[in-house]
Protein backbone atom coordinates (compact mmCIF):
# COMPACT_ATOMS: atom_id res chain seq x y z
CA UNK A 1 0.00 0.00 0.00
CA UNK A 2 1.15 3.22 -1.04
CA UNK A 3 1.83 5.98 1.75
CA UNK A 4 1.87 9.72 1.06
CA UNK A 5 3.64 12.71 2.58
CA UNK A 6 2.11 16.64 2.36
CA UNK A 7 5.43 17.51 0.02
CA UNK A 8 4.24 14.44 -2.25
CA UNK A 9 5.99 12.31 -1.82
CA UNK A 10 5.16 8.59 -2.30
CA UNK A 11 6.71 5.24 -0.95
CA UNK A 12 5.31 1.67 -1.12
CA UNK A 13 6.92 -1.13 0.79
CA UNK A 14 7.78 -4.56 -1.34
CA UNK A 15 9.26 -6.29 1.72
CA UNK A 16 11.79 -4.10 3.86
CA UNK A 17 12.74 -2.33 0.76
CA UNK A 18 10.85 1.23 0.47
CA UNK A 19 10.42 2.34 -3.26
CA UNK A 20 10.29 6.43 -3.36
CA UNK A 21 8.69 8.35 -5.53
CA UNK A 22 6.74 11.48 -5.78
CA UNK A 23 2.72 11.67 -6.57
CA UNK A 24 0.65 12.39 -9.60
CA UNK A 25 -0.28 15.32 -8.11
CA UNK A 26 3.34 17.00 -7.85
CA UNK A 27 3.91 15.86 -11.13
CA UNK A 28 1.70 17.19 -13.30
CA UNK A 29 2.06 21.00 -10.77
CA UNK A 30 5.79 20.78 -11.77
CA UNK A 31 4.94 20.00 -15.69
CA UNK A 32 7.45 18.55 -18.08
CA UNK A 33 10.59 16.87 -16.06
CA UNK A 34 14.00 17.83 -17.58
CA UNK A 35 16.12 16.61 -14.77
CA UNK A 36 16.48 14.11 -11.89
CA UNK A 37 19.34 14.53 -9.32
CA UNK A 38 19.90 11.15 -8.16
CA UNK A 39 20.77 10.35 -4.66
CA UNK A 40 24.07 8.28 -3.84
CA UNK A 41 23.47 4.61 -3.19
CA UNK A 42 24.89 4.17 0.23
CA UNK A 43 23.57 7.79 1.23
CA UNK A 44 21.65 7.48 4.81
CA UNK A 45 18.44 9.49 5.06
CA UNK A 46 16.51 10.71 8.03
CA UNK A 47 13.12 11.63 8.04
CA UNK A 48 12.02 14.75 5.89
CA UNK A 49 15.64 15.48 4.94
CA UNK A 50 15.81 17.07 1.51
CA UNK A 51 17.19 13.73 -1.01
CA UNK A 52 17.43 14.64 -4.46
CA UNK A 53 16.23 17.07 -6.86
CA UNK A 54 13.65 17.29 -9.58
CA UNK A 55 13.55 20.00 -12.03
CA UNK A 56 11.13 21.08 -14.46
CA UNK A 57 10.27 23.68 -16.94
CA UNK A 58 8.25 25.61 -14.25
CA UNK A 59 11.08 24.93 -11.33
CA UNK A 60 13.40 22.82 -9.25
CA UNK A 61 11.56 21.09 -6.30
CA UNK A 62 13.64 19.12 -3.79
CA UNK A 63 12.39 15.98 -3.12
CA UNK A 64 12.23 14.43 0.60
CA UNK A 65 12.88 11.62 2.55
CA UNK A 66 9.33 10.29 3.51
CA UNK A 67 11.14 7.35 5.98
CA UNK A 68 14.62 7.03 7.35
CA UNK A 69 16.82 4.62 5.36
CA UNK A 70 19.90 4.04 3.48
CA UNK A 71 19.45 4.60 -0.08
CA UNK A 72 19.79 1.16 -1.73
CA UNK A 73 19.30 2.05 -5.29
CA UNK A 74 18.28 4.68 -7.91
CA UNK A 75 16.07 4.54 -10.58
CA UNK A 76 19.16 4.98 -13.40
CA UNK A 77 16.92 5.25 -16.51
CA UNK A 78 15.54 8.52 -15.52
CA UNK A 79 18.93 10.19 -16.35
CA UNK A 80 17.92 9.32 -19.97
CA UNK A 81 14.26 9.86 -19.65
CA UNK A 82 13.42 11.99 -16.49
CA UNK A 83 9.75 12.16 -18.36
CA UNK A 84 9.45 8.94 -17.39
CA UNK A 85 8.09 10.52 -13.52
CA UNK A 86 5.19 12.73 -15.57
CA UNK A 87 4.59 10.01 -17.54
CA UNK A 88 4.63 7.16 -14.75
CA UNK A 89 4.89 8.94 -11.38
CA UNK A 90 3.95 6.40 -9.18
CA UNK A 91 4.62 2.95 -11.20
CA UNK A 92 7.67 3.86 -13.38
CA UNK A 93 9.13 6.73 -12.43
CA UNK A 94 10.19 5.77 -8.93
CA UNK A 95 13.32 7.92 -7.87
CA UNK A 96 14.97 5.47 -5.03
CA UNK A 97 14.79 2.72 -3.10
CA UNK A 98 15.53 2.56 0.94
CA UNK A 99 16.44 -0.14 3.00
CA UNK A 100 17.12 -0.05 6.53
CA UNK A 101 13.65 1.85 6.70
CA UNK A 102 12.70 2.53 10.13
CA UNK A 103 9.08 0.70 9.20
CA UNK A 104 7.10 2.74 11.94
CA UNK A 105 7.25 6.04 10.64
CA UNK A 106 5.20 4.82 7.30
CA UNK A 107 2.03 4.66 10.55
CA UNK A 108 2.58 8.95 10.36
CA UNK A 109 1.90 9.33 6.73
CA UNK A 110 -1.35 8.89 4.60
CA UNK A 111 -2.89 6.92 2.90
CA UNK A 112 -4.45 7.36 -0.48
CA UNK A 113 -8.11 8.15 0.55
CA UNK A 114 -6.60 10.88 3.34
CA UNK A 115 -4.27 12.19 0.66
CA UNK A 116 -6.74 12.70 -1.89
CA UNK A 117 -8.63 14.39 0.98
CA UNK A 118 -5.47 16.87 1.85
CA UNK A 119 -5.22 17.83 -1.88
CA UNK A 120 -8.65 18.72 -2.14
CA UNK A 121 -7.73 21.39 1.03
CA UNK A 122 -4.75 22.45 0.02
């Protein structure tokens, strides 16, 4: 089940690997993505620390940590095709993957139906 953080940020478990990512939402308010900053494998991450960078036509947006890990891998095609995130944001165009995820800080973010609520507020 996907979780979701109020900078948009997505991340899904698959095991005790958390895939990151950022929402439909943010992508299509940032528009065409020319540019992902990818974060170093081996880079640990606390919660809500900035990670990488996404820029658009419209903006750079830095993109945050939505649990604490150690960033296990990076989504390496989207230096070719950083599209790929408007085009995919939340299947394809995952950023980065964390392991080492402290698994009860996923319980303090939201889940699709509450996120979909916060959007419709913000």
């Amino acid at each position: 089940m996907k979780r979701y953080t109020k900078e948009h940020e997505w991340v899904e478990l698959e095991g005790d690997i958390a895939l990151v990512g950022i929402s439909k939402h943010a992508a299509d308010e940032l528009g065409d993505i020319t540019f992902v900053e990818l974060p170093a494998i081996g880079t640990d991450v606390i919660v809500g620390d900035p990670v990488t960078v996404v820029e658009s036509v419209k903006a750079a947006s830095d993109i945050y940590a939505p649990v604490s890990g150690t960033v296990k891998e990076v989504n390496i095609s989207l230096e070719e095709d950083p599209g790929t995130i408007n085009s995919s944001p939340e299947e394809e165009g995952w950023i980065y993957k964390l392991d080492n995820i402290d698994i009860s800080e996923i319980d303090d973010l939201m889940d699709k139906a509450a996120y979909d609520k916060y959007l419709e507020s913000d």
